[in-house]
C-alpha atoms as a PDB file:
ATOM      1  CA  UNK A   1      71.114  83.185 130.615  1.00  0.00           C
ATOM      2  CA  UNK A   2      70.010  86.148 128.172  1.00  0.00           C
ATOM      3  CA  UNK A   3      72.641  88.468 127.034  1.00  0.00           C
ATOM      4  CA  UNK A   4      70.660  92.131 126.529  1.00  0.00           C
ATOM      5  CA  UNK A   5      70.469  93.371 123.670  1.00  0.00           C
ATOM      6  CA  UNK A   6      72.736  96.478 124.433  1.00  0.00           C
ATOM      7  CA  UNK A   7      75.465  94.257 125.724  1.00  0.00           C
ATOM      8  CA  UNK A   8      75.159  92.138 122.345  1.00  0.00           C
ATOM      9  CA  UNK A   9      75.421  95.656 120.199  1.00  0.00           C
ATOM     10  CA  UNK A  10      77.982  97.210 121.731  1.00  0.00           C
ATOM     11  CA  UNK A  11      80.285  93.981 121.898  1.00  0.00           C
ATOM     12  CA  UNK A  12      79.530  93.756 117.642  1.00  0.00           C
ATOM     13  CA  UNK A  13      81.056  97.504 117.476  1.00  0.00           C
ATOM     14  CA  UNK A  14      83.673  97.361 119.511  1.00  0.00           C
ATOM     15  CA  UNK A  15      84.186  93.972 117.579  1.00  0.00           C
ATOM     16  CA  UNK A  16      83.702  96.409 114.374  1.00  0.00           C
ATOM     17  CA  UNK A  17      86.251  99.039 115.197  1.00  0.00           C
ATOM     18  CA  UNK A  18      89.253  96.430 116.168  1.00  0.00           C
ATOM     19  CA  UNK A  19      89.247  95.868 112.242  1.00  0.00           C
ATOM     20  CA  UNK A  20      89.325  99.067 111.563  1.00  0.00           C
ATOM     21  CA  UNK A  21      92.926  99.314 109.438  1.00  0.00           C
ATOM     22  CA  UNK A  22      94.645 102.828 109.438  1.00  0.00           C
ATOM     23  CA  UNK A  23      96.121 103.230 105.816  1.00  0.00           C
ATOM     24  CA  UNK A  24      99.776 104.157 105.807  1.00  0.00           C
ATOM     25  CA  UNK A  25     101.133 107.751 104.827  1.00  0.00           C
ATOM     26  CA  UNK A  26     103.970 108.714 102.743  1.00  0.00           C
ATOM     27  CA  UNK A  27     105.455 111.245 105.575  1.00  0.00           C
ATOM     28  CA  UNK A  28     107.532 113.675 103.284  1.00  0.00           C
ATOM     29  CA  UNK A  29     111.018 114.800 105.313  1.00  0.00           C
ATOM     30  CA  UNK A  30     111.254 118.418 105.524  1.00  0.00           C
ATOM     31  CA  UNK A  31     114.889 120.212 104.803  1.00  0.00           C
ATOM     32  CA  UNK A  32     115.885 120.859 108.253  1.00  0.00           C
ATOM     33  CA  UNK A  33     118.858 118.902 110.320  1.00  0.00           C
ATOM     34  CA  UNK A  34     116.598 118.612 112.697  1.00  0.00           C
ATOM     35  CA  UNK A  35     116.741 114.771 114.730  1.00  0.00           C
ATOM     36  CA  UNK A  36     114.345 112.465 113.315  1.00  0.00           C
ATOM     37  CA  UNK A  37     112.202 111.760 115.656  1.00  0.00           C
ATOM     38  CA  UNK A  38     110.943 114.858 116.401  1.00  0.00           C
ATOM     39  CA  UNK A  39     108.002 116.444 114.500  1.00  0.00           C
ATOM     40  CA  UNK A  40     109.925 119.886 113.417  1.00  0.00           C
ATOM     41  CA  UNK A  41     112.115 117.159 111.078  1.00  0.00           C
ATOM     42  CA  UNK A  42     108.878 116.425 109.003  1.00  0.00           C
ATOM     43  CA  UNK A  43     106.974 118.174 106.454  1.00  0.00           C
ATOM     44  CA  UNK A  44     103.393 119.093 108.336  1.00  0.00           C
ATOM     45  CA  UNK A  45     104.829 118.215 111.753  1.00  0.00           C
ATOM     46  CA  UNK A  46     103.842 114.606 112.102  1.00  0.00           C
ATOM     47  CA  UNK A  47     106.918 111.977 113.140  1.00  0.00           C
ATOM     48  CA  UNK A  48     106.156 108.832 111.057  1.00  0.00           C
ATOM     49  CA  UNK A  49     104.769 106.176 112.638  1.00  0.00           C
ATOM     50  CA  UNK A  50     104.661 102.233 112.859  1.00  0.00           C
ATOM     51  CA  UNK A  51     102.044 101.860 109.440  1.00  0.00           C
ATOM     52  CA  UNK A  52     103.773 105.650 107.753  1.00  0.00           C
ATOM     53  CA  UNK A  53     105.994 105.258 105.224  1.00  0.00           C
ATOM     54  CA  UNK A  54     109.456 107.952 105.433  1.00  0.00           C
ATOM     55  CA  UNK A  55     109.713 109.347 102.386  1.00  0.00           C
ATOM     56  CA  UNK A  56     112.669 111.248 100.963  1.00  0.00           C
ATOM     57  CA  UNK A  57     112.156 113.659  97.857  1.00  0.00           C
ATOM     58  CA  UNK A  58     113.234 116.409  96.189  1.00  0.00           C
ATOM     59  CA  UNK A  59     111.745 118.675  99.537  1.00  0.00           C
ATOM     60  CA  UNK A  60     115.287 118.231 100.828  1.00  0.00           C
ATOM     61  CA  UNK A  61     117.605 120.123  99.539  1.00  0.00           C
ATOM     62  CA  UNK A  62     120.137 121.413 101.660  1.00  0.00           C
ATOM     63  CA  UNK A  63     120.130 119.309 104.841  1.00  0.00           C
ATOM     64  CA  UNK A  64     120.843 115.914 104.103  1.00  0.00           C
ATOM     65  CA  UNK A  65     121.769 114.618 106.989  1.00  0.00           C
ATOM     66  CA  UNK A  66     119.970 113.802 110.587  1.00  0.00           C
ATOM     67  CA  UNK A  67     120.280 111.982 113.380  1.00  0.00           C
ATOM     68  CA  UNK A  68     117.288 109.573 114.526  1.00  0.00           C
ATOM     69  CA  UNK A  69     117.516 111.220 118.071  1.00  0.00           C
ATOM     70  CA  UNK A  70     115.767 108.065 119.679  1.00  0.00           C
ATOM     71  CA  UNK A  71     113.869 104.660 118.585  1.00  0.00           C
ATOM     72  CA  UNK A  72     111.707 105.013 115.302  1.00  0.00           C
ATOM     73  CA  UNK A  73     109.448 102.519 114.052  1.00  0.00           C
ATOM     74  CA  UNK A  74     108.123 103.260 110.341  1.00  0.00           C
ATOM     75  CA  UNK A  75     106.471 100.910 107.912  1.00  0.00           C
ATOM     76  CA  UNK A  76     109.298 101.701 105.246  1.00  0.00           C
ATOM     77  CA  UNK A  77     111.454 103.791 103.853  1.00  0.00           C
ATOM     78  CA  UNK A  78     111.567 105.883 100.232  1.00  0.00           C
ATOM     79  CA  UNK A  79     114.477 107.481  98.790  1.00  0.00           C
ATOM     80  CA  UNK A  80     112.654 108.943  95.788  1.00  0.00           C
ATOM     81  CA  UNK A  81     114.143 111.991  94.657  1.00  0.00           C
ATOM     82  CA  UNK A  82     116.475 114.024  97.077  1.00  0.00           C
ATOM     83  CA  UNK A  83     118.191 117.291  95.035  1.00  0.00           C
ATOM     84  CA  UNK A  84     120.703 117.211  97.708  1.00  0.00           C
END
């Protein structure tokens, strides 16, 4: 049996975009006490994800403390420098 040719190309790109890698992001956290899972607790409103990196600088200054407020999953954590 003869697989189309269609069939064939669109099984080699779906193929090509399941190795596709999404580069991690440093995701700065913003100075607010706000829980961290929710977007408002992040600088540009993203929650870090599973391949994101949480990243602690001097951005916080004041509030330096939050809750997670539910299940996180990041790729790591940075404590660079907090002026808190």
């Amino acid at each position: 049996m003869k697989i189309p040719a269609g069939v064939s190309v669109l099984c080699a790109g779906i193929y090509g975009l399941s190795l596709v890698l999404v580069p991690a992001a440093n995701i700065n956290k913003a100075d607010v006490p706000d829980n961290l899972n929710l977007g408002t607790s992040w600088v540009g409103g993203v929650v870090p994800g599973g391949t994101d990196v949480a990243t602690w600088n001097n951005t916080v200054q004041v509030n330096t403390s939050s809750s997670p407020g539910g299940s996180l999953n990041w790729d790591g954590i940075q404590i660079l420098d907090p002026a808190g």
